[in-house]
C-alpha atoms as a PDB file:
ATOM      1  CA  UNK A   1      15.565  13.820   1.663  1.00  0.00           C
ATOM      2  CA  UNK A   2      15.441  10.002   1.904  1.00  0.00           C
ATOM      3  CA  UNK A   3      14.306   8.771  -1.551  1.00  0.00           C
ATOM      4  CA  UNK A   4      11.218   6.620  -2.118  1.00  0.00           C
ATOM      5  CA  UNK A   5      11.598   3.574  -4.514  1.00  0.00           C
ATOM      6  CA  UNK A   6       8.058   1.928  -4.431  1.00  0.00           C
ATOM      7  CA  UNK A   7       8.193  -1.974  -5.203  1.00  0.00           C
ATOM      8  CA  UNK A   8       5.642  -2.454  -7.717  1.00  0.00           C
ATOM      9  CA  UNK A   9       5.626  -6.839  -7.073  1.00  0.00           C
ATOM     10  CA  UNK A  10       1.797  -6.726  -4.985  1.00  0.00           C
ATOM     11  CA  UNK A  11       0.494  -5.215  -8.418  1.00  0.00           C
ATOM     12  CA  UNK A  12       1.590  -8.186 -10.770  1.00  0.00           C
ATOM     13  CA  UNK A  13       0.552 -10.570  -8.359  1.00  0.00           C
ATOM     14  CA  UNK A  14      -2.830  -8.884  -8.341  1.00  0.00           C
ATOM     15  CA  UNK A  15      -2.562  -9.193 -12.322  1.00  0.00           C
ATOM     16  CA  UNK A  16      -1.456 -12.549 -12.302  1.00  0.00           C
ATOM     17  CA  UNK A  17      -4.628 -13.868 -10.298  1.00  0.00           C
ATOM     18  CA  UNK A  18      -6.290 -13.309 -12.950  1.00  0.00           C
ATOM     19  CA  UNK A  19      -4.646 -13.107 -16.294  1.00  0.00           C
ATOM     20  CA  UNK A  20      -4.561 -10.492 -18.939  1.00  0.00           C
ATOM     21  CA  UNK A  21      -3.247  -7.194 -18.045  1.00  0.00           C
ATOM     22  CA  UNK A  22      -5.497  -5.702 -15.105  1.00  0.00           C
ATOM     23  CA  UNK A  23      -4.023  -3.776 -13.556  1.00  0.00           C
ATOM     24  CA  UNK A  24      -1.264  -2.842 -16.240  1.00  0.00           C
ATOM     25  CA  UNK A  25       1.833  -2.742 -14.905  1.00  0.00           C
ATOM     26  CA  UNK A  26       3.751  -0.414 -17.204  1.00  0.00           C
ATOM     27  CA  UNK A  27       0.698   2.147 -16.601  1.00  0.00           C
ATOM     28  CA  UNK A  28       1.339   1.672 -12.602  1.00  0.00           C
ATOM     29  CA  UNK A  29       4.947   2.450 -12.566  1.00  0.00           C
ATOM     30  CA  UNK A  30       4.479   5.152 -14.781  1.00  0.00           C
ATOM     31  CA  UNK A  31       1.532   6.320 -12.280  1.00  0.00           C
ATOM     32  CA  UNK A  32       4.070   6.188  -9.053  1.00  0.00           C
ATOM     33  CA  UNK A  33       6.450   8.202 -10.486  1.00  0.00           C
ATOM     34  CA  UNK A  34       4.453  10.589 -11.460  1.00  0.00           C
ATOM     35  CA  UNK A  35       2.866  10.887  -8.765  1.00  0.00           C
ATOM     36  CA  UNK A  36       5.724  11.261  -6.627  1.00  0.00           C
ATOM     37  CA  UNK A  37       7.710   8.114  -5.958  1.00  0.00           C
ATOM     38  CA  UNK A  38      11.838   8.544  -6.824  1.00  0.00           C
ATOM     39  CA  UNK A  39      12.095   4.871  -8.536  1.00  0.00           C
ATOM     40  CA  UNK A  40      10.482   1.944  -9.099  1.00  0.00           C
ATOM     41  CA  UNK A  41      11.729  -1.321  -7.373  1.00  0.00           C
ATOM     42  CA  UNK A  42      10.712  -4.988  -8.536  1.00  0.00           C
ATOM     43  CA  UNK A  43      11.873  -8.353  -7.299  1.00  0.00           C
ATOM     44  CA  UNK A  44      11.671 -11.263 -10.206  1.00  0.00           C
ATOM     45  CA  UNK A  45      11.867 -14.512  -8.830  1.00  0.00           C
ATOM     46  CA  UNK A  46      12.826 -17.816 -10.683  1.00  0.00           C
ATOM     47  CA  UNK A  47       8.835 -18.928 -10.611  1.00  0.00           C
ATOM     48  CA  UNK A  48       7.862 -15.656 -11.581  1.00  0.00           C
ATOM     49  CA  UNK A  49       4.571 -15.611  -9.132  1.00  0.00           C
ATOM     50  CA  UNK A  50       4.825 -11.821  -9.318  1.00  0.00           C
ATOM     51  CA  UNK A  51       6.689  -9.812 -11.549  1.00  0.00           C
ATOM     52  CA  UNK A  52       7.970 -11.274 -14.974  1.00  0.00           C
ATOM     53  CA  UNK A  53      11.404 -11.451 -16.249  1.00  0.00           C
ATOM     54  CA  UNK A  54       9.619  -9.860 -19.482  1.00  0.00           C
ATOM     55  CA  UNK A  55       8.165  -7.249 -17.409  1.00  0.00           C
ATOM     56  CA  UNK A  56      11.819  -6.258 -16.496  1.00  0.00           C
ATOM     57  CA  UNK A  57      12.480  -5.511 -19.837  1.00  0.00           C
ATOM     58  CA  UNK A  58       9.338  -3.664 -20.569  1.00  0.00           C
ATOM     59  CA  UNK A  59       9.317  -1.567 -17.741  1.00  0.00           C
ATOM     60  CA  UNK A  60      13.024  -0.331 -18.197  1.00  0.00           C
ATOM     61  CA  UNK A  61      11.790   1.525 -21.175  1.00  0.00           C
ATOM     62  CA  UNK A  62       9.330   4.031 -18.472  1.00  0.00           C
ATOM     63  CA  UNK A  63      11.812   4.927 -15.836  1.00  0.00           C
ATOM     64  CA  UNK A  64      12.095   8.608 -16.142  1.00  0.00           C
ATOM     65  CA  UNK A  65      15.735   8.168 -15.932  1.00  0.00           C
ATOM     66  CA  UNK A  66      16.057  12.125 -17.550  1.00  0.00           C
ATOM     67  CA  UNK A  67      14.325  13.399 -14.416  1.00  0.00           C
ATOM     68  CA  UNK A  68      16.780  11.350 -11.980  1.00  0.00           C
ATOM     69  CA  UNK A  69      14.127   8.729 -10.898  1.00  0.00           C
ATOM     70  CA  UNK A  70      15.488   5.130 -11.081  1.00  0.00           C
ATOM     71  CA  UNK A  71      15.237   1.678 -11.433  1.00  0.00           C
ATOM     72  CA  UNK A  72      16.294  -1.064  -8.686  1.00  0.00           C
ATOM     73  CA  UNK A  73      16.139  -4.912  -9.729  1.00  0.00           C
ATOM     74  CA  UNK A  74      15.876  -7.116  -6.408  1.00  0.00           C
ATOM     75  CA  UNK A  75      16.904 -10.677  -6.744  1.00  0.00           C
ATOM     76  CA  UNK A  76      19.321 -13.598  -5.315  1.00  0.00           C
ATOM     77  CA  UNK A  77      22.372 -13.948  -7.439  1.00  0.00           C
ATOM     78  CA  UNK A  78      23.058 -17.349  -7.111  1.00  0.00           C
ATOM     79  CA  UNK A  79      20.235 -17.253 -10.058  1.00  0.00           C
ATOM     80  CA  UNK A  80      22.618 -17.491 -13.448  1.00  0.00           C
ATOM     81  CA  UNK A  81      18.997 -15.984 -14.776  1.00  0.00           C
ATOM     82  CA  UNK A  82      18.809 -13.165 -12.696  1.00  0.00           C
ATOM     83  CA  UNK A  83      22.187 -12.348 -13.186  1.00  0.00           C
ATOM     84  CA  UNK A  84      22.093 -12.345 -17.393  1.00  0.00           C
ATOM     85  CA  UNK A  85      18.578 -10.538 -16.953  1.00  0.00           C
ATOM     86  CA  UNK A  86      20.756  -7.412 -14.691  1.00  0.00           C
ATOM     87  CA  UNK A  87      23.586  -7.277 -16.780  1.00  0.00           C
ATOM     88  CA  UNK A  88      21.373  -7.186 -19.767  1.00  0.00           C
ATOM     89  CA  UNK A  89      18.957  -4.324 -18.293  1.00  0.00           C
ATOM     90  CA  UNK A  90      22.181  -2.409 -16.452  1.00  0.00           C
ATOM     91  CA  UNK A  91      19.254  -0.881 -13.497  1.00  0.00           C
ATOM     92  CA  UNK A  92      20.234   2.002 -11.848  1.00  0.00           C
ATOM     93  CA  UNK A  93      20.704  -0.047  -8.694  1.00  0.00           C
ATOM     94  CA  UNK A  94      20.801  -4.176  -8.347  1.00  0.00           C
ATOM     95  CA  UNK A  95      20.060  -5.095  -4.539  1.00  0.00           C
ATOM     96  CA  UNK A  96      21.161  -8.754  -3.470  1.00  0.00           C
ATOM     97  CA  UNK A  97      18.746 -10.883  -1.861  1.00  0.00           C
ATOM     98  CA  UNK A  98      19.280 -14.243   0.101  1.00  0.00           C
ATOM     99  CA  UNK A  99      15.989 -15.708  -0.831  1.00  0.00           C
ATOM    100  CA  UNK A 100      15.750 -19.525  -1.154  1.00  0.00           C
ATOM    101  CA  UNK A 101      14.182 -20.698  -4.297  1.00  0.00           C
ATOM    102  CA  UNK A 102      10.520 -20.630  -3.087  1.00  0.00           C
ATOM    103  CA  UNK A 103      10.347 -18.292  -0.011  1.00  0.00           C
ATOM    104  CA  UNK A 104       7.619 -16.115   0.360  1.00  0.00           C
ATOM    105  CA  UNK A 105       9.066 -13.365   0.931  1.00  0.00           C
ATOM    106  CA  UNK A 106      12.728 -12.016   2.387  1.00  0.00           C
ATOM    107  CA  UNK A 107      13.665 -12.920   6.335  1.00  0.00           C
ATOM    108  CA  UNK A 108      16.825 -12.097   6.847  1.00  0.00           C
ATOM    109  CA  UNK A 109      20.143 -10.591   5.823  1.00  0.00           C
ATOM    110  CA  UNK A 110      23.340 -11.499   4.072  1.00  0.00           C
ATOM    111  CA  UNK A 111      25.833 -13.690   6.135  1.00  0.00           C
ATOM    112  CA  UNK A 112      28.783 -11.719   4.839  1.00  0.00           C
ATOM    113  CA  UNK A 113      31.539 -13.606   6.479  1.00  0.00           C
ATOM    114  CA  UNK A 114      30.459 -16.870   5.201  1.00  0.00           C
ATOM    115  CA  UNK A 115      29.280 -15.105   1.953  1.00  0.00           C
ATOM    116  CA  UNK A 116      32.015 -13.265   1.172  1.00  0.00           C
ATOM    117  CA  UNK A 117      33.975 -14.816  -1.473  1.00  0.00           C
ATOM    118  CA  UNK A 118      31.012 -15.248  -3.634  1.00  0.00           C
ATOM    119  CA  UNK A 119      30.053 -11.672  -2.648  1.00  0.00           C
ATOM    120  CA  UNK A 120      32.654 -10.162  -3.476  1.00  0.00           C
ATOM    121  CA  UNK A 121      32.830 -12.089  -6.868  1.00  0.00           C
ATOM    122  CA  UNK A 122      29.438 -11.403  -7.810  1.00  0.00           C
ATOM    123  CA  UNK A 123      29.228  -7.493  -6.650  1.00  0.00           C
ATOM    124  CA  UNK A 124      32.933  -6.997  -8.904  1.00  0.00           C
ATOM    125  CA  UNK A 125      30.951  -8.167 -12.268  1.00  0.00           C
ATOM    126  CA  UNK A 126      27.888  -5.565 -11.619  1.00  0.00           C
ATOM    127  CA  UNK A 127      30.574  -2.757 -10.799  1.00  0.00           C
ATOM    128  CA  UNK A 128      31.998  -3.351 -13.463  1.00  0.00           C
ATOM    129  CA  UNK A 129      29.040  -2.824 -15.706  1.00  0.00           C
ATOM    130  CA  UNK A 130      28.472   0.437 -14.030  1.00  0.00           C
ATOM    131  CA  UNK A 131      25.846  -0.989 -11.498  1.00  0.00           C
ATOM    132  CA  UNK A 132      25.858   0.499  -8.021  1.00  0.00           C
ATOM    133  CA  UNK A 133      24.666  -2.495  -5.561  1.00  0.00           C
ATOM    134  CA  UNK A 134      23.168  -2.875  -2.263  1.00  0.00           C
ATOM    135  CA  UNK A 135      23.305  -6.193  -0.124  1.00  0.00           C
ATOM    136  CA  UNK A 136      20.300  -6.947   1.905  1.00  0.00           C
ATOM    137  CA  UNK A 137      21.588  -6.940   5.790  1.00  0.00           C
ATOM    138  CA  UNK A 138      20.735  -7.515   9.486  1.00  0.00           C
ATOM    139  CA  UNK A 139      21.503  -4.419  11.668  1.00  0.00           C
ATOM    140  CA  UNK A 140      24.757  -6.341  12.518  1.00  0.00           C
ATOM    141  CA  UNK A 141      28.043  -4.486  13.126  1.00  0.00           C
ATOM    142  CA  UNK A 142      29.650  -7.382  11.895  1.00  0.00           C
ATOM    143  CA  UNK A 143      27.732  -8.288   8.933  1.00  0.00           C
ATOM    144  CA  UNK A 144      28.035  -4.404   8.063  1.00  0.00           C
ATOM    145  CA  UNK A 145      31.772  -4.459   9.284  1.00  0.00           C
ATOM    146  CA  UNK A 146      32.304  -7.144   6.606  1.00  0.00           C
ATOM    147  CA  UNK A 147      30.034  -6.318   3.805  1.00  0.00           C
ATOM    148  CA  UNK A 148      32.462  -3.347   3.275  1.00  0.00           C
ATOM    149  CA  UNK A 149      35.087  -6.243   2.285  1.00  0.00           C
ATOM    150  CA  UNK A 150      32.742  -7.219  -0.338  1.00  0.00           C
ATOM    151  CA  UNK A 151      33.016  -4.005  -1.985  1.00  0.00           C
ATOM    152  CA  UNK A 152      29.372  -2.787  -2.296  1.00  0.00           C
ATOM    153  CA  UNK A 153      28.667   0.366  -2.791  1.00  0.00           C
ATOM    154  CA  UNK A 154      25.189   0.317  -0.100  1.00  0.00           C
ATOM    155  CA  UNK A 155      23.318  -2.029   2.333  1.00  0.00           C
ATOM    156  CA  UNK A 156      20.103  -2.309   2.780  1.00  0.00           C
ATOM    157  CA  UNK A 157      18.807  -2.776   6.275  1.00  0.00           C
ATOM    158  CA  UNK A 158      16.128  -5.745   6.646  1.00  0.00           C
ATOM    159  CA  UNK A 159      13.682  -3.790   9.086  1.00  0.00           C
ATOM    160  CA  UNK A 160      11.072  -6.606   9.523  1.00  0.00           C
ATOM    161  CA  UNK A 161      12.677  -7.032  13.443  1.00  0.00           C
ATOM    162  CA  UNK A 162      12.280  -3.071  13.915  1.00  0.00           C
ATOM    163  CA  UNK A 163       8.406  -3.139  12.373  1.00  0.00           C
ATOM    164  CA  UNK A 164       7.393  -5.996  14.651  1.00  0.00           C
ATOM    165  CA  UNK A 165       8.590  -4.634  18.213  1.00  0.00           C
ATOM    166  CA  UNK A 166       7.866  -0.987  16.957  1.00  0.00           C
ATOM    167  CA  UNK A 167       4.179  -0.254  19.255  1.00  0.00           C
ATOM    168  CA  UNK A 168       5.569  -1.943  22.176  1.00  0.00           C
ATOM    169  CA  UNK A 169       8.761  -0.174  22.462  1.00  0.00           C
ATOM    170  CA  UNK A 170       9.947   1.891  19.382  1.00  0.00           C
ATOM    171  CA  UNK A 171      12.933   2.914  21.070  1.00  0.00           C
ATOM    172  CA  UNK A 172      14.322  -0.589  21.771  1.00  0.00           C
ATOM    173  CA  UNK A 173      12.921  -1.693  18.179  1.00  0.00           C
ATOM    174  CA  UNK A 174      15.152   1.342  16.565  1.00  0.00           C
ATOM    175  CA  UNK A 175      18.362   1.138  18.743  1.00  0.00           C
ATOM    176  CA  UNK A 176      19.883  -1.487  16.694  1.00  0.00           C
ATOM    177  CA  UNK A 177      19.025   0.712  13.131  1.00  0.00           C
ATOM    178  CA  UNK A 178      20.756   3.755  14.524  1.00  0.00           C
ATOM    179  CA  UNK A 179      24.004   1.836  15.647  1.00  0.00           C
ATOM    180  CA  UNK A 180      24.060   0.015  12.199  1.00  0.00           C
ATOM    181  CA  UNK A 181      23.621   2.907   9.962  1.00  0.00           C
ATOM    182  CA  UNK A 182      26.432   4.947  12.048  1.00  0.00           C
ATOM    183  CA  UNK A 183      29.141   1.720  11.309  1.00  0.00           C
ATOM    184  CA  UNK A 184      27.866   1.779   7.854  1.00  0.00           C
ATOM    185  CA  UNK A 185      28.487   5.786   7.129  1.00  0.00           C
ATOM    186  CA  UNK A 186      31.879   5.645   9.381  1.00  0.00           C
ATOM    187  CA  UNK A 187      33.010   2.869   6.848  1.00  0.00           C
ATOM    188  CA  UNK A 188      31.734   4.722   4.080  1.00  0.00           C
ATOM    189  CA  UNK A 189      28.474   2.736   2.684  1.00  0.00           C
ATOM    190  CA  UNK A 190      25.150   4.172   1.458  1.00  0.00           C
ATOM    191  CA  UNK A 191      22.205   2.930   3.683  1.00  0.00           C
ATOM    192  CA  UNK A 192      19.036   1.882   2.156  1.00  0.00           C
ATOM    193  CA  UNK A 193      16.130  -0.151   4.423  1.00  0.00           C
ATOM    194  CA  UNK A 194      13.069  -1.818   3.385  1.00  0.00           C
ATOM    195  CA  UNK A 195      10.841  -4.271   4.755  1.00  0.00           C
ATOM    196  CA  UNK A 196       7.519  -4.335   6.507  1.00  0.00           C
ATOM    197  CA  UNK A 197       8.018  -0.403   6.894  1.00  0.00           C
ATOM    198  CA  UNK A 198       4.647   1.500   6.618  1.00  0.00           C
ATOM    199  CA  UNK A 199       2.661   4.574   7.276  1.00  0.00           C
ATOM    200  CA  UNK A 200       2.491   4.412  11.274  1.00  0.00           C
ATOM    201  CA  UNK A 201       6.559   3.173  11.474  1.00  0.00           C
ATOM    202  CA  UNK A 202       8.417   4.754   8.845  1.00  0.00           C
ATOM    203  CA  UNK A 203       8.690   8.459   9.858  1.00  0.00           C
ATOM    204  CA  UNK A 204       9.989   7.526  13.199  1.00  0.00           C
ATOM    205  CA  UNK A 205      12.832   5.184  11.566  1.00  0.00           C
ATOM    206  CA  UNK A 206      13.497   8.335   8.874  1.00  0.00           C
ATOM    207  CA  UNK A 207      13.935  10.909  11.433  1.00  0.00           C
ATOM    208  CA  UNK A 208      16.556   8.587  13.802  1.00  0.00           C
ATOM    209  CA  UNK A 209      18.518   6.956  11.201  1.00  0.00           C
ATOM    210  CA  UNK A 210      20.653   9.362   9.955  1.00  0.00           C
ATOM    211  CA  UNK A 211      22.215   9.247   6.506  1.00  0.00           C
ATOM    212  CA  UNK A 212      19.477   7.086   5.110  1.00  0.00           C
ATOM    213  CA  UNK A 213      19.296   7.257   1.399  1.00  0.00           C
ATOM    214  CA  UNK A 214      16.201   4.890   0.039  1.00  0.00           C
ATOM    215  CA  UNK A 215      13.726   3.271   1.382  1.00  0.00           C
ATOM    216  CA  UNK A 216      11.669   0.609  -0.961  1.00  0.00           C
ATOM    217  CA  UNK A 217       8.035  -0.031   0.403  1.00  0.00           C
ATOM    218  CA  UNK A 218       5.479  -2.221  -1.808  1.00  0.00           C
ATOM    219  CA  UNK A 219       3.237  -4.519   0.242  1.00  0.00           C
ATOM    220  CA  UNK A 220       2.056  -1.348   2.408  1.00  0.00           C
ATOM    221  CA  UNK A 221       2.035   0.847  -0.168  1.00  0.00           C
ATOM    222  CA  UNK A 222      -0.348  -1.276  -2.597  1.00  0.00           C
ATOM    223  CA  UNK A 223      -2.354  -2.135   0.735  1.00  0.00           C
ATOM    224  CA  UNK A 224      -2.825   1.321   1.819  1.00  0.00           C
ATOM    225  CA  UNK A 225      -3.423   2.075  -1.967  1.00  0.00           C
ATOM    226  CA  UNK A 226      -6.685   0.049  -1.541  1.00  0.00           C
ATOM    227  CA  UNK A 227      -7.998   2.870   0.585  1.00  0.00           C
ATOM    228  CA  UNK A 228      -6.743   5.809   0.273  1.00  0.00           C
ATOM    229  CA  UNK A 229      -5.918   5.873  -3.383  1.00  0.00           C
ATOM    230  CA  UNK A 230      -2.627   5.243  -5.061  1.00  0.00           C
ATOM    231  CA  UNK A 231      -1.333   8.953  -5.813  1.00  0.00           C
ATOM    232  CA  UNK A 232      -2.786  10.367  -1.836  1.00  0.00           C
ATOM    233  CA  UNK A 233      -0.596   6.906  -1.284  1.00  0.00           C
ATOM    234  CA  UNK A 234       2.509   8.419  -2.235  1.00  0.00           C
ATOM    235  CA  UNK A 235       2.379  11.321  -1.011  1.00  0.00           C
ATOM    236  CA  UNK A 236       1.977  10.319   2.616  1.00  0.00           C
ATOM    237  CA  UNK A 237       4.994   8.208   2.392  1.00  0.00           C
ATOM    238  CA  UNK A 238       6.954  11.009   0.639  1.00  0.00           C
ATOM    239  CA  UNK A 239       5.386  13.192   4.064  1.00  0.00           C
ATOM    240  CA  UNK A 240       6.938  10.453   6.243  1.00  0.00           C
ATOM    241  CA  UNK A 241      10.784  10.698   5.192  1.00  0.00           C
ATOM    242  CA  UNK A 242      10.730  14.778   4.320  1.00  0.00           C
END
């Protein structure tokens, strides 16, 4: 079954707001694994708006890595900080991110034939500390076709294009997923996906893209949280990719 990492960002931003430690972020990861999720992701950024460097550290220490859940660490490795802080926590997982210094949030995928020297550079020093990565991608042939020349070990699929055209045509929105993750497997790369995926989208995506290893959800998971309750949450995403 497709594995569930849930990004845990939208809860230290909802700490941050106010200060102090409410809600506790150590306590929430510990929560979402216990209550289902198969890892944790977070997503530091330089400003730290969300999720602390210090955080990283702390919550390393709670990933029931003895019962096979793990821990992916999210981040643009052009950061000499970001890099230090993976090499120093050795994640399960390290996904790389394009993000410019301030963006909001992630738009779009690895240009891995203009990237590919510093790629490949980059992705050789996490290897060789024993850290499986994933490169954030457009459902490109040729981005995939080239991020296999980088030498990572997964992609991750940026989905936001398949979420926005999914009600008025889900087939159309999917077709480019399906083609992506088949050049991926042929060449031999794990396929992760993440972005904007939800509750109404995802088990559609699941079922059609075959070989699909993780998904990380966090914005609709903490937004469905709000309603339904974290741990019912979970579950209904776990429902989605069985």
């Amino acid at each position: 079954m497709t594995k569930l990492s849930v990004n845990i960002n939208k809860f230290a931003t909802l700490r941050n707001a106010r200060g102090g430690n409410n809600p506790d972020l150590i306590k929430v990861a510990i929560d979402c694994q216990r209550f289902g999720a198969d890892g944790i992701t977070v997503h530091p950024r330089p400003d730290e708006r969300h999720i602390r460097y210090q955080d990283v550290y702390e919550l390393k220490k709670v990933i029931r890595s003895d019962k096979g859940l793990e821990f992916n660490i999210e981040g643009n490795p052009t950061e000499k900080k970001f890099i230090d802080l993976v090499l120093d926590i050795r994640p399960d997982q390290v996904t790389l991110v394009p993000d410019d210094l301030n963006q909001l949030t992630s738009n779009h995928g690895w240009d891995t034939i203009k990237e590919k020297s510093f790629l490949t550079e980059i992705i050789a020093v996490f290897k060789a500390n024993k850290i499986r990565v994933s490169i954030f991608v457009d459902p490109s042939e040729t981005m995939i076709t080239h991020a296999k020349e980088t030498g990572t070990d997964r992609i991750e699929l940026y989905t936001e294009s398949y979420a926005s055209h999914y009600e008025k045509n889900k087939e159309q929105a999917l077709s480019p997923y399906v083609n992506a993750a088949s050049v991926a497997q042929k060449l031999g790369l794990g396929i992760n996906a993440g972005h904007d995926l939800d509750l109404h989208n995802l088990a559609y995506f699941a079922k059609h893209v075959h070989h699909l290893q993780e998904v990380s959800i966090g914005h609709a998971v903490v937004c469905d949280a709000l309603y339904l309750g974290l741990e019912n949450t979970i579950q209904l995403y776990k429902r989605c990719l069985a």
